[in-house]
Every structure is written in structure tokens, then in C-alpha cells.
N, C-alpha and C. Protein backbone atom coordinates (compact mmCIF):
# COMPACT_ATOMS: atom_id res chain seq x y z
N UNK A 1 1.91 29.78 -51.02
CA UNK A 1 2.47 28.83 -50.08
C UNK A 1 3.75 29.39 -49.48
N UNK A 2 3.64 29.07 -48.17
CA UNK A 2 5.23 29.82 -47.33
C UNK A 2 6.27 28.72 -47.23
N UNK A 3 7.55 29.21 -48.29
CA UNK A 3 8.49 28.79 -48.56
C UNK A 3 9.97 29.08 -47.57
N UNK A 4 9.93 29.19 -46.29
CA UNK A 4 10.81 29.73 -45.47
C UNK A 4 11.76 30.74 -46.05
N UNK A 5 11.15 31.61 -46.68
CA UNK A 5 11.96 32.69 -47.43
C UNK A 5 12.48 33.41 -46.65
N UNK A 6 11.85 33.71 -45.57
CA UNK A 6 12.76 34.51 -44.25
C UNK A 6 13.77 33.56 -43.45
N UNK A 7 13.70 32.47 -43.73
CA UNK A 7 14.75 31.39 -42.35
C UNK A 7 13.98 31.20 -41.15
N UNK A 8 13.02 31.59 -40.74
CA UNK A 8 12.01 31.61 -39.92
C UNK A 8 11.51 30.09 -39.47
N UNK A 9 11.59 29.41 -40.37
CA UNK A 9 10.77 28.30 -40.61
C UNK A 9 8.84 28.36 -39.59
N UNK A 10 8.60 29.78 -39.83
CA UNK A 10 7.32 29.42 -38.79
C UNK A 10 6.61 30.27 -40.25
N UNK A 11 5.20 29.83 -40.12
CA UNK A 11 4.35 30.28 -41.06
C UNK A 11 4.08 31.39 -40.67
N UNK A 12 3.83 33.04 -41.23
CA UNK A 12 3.87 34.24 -41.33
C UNK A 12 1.82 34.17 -40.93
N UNK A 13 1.12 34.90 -40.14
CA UNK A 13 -0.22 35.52 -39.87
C UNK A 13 -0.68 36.86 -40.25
N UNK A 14 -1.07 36.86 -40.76
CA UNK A 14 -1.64 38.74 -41.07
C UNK A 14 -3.08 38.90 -41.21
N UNK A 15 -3.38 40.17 -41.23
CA UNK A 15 -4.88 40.37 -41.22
C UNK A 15 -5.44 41.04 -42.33
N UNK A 16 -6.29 40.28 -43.21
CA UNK A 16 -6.70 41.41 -44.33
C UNK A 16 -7.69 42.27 -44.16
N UNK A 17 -7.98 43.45 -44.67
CA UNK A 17 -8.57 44.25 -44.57
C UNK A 17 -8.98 44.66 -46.43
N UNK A 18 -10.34 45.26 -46.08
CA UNK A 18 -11.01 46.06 -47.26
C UNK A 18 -11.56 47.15 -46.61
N UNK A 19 -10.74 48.38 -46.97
CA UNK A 19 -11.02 49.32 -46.69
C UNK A 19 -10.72 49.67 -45.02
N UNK A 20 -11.22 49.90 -44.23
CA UNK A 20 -10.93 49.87 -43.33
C UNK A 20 -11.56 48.81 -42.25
N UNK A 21 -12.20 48.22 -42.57
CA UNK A 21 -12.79 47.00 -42.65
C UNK A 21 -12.07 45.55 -42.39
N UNK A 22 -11.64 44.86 -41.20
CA UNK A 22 -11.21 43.43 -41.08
C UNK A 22 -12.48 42.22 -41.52
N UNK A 23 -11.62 41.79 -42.73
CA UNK A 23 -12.48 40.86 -43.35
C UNK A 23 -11.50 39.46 -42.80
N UNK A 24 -10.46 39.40 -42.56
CA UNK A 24 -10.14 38.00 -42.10
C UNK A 24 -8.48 37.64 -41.82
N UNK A 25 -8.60 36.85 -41.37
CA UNK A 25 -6.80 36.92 -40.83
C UNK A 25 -6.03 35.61 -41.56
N UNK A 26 -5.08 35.70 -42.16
CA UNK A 26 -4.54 34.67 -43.04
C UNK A 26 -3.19 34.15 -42.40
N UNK A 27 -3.15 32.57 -42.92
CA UNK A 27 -1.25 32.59 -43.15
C UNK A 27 -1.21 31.39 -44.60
N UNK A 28 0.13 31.58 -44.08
CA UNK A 28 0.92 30.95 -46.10
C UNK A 28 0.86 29.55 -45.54
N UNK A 29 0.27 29.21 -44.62
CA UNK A 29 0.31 27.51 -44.77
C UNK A 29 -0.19 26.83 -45.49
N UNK A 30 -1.28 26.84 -45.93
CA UNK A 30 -2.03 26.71 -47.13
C UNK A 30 -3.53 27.28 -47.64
N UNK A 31 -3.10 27.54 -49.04
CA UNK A 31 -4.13 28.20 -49.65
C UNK A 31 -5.80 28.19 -49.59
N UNK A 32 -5.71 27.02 -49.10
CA UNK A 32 -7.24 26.86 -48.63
C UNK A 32 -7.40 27.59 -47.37
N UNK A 33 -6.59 27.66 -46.19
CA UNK A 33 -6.77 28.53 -45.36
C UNK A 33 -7.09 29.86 -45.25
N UNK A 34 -6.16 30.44 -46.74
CA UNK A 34 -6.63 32.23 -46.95
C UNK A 34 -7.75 32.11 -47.61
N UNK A 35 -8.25 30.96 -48.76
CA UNK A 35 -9.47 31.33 -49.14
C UNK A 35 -10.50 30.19 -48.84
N UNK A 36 -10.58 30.44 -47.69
CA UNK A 36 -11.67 29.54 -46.57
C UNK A 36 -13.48 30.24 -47.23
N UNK A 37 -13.23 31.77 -48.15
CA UNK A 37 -13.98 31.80 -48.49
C UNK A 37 -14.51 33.28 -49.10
N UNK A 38 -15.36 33.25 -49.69
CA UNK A 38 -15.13 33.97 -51.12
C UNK A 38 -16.23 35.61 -50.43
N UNK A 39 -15.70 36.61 -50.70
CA UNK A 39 -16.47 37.72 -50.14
C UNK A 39 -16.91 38.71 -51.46
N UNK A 40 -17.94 39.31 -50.91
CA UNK A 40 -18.31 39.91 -52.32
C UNK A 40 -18.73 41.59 -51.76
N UNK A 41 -18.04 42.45 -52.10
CA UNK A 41 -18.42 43.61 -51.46
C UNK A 41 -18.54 44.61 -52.98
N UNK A 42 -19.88 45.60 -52.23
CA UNK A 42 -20.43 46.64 -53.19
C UNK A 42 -20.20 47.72 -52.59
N UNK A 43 -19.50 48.28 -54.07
CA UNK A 43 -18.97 49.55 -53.66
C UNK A 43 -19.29 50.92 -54.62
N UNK A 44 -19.35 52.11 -54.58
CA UNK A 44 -20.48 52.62 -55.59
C UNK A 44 -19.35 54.11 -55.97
N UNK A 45 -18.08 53.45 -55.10
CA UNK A 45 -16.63 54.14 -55.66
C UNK A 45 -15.80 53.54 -56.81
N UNK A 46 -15.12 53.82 -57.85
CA UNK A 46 -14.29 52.87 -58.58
C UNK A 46 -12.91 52.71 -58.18
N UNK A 47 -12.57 52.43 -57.01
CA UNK A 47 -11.62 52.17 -56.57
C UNK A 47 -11.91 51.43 -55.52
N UNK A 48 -10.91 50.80 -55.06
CA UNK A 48 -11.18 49.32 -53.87
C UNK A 48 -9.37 49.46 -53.06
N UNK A 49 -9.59 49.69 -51.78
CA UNK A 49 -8.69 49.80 -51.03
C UNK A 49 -7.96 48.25 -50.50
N UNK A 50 -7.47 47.41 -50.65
CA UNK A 50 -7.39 45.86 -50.21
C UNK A 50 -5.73 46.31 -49.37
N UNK A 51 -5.95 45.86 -48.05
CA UNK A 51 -4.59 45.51 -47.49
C UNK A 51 -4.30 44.49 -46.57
N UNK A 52 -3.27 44.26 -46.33
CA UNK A 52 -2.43 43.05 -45.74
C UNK A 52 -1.70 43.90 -44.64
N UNK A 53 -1.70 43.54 -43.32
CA UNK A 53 -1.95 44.04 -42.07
C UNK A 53 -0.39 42.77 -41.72
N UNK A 54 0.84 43.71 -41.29
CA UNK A 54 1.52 42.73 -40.24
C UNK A 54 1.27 42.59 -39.21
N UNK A 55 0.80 41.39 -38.74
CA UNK A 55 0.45 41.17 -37.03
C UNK A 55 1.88 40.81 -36.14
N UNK A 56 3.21 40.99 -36.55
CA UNK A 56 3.90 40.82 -36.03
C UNK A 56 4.91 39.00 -36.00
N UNK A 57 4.26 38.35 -37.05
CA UNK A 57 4.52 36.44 -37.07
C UNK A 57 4.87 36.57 -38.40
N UNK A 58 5.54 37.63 -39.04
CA UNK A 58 6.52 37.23 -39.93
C UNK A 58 6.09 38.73 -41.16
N UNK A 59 6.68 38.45 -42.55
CA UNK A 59 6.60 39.07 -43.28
C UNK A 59 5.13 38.83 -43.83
N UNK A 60 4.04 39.38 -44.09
CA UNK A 60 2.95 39.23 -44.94
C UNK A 60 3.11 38.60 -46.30
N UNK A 61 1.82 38.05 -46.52
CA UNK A 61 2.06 37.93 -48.43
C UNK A 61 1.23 37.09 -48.72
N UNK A 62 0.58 37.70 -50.10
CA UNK A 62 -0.67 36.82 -50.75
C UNK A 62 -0.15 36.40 -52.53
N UNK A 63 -0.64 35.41 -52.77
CA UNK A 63 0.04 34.95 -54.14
C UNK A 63 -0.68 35.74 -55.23
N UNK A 64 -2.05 35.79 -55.27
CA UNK A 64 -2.73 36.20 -56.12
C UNK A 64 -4.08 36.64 -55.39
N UNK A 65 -4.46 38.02 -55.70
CA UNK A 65 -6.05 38.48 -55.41
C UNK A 65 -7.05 39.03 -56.87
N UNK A 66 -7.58 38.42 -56.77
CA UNK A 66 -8.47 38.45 -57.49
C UNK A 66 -9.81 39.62 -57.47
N UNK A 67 -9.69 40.40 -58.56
CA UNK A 67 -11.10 41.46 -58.37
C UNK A 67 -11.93 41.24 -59.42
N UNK A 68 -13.34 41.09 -59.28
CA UNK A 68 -14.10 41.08 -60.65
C UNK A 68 -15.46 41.64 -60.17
N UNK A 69 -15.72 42.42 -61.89
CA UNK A 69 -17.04 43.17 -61.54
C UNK A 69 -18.34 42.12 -61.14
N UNK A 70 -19.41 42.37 -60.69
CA UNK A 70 -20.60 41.99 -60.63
C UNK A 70 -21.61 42.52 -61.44
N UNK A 71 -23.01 42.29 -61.72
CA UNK A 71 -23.95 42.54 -62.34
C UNK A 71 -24.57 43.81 -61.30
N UNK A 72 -25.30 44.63 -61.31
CA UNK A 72 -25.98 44.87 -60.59
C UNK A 72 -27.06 44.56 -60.01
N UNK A 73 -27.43 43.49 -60.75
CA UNK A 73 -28.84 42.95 -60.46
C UNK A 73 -27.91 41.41 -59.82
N UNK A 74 -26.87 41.15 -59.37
CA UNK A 74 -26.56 40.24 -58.67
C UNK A 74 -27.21 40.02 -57.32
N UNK A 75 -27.06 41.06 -56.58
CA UNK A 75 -27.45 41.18 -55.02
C UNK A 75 -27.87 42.55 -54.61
N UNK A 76 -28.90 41.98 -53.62
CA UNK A 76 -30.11 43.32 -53.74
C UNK A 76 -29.67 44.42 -52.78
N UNK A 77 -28.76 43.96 -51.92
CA UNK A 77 -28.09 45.34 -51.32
C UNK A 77 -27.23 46.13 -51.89
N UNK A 78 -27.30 47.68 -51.74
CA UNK A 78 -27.10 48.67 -53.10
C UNK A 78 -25.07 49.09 -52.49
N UNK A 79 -25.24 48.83 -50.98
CA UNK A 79 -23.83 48.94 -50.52
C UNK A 79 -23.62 48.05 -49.16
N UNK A 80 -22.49 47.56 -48.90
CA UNK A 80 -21.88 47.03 -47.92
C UNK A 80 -21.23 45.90 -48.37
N UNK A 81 -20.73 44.87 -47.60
CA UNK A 81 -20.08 43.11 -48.39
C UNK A 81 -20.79 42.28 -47.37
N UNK A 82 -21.01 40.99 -48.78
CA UNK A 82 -21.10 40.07 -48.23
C UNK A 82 -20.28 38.88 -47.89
N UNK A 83 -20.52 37.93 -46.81
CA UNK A 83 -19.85 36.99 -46.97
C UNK A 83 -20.62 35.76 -47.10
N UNK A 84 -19.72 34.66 -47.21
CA UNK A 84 -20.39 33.47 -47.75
C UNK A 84 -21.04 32.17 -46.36
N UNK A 85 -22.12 31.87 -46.53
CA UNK A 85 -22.41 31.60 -44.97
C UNK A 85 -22.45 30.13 -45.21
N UNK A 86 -22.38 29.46 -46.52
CA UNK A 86 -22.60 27.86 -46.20
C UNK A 86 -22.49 27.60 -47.83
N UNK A 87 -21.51 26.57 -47.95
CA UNK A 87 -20.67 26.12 -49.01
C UNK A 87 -21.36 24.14 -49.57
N UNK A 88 -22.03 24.21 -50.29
CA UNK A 88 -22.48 22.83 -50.45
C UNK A 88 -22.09 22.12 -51.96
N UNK A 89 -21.25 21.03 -52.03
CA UNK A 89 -20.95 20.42 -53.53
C UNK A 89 -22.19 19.49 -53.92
N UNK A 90 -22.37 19.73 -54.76
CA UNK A 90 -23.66 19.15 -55.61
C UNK A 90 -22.97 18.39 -56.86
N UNK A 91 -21.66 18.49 -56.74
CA UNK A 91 -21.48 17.53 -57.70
C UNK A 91 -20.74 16.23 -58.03
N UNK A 92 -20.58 15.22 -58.51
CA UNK A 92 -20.22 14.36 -58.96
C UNK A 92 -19.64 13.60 -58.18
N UNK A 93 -19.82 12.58 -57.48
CA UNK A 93 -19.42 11.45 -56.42
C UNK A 93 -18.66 10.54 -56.81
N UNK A 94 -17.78 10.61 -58.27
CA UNK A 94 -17.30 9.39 -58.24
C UNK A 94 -16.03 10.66 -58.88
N UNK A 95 -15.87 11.32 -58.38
CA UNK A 95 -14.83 12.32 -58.78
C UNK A 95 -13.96 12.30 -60.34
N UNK A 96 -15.00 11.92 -61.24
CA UNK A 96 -14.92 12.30 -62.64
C UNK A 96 -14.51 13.70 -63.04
N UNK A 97 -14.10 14.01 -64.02
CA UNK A 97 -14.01 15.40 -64.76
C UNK A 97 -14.56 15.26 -66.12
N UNK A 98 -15.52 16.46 -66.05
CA UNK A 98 -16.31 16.28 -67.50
C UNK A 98 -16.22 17.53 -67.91
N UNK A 99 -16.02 17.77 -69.38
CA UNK A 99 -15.53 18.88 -70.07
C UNK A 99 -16.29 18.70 -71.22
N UNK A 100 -16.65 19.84 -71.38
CA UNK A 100 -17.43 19.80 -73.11
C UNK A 100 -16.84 20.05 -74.02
């Protein structure tokens, strides 16, 4: 979340990239905005290039990124990323929390 850490008071825009690759353009207004949604890329290097691109609307900055392996038998393409094309909740309508 963007805390006017610069005096700016305007929310900061940047562009992320994987690899050389524009996967999506963010700001610190809120967190649901940078993760509007979840990408999954295969890579058959052990290393992963991730950057944060100044577009010029302030200082960049992400709170936390997250990397985790996959199965190989997850998804049947052997290289490239995917992204996520349609997001549906299947659960619970009376907005309970159930824990085992």
C-alpha cells in the first residue's frame, strides 16, 4: 500500500516485467489492483528474471512476490506463461469461515 513516502501524495505506476516480457502495469493504490491476477510461467532455466519498470509516476515498489515451484504434470505446455482468463467463487454465500 502507498504510504506518501515520497510527499508526492499521487500513487506511484510501474510496469512489471518477467524476463523481458511485459506481464502488467501496477500501482500502490491497492493490492488487489497489482494482483488483479495470478500468472504462472514455465521455465526450463533455474533462475527467473522479475522486474519493476519506472514509468516515470513516482518511485516503484511491490510489498511481497511470491515464487513457487509447480508439478510438471500441472500444465501441458513444456514452455511459455500463462495467464488467468476467468476467476469464479464457488464458495460459501453466507460468508462463514470454516476451518478444520
Amino acid at each position: 500500500m502507498y504510504g506518501n513516502y515520497d510527499g508526492k501524495g499521487k500513487t506511484p505506476t510501474f510496469d512489471l516485467y518477467l524476463g523481458v516480457n511485459k506481464w502488467d502495469t501496477g500501482s500502490g493504490r491497492c493490492i488487489k489492483y497489482i494482483n488483479k491476477g495470478n500468472y504462472a510461467s514455465i521455465h526450463i532455466r533455474r533462475h527467473l528474471c522479475f522486474f519493476i519498470v519506472n514509468t516515470g509516476s513516482g518511485t516503484p515498489f511491490i510489498s511481497v512476490l511470491e515464487v513457487r515451484p509447480l508439478n510438471n504434470n500441472t500444465y501441458i505446455p513444456k514452455s511459455g506463461s500463462l495467464d488467468i482468463l476467468r476467476r469464479f467463487d464457488c464458495g460459501s454465500t453466507t460468508y462463514k469461515t470454516y476451518r478444520p
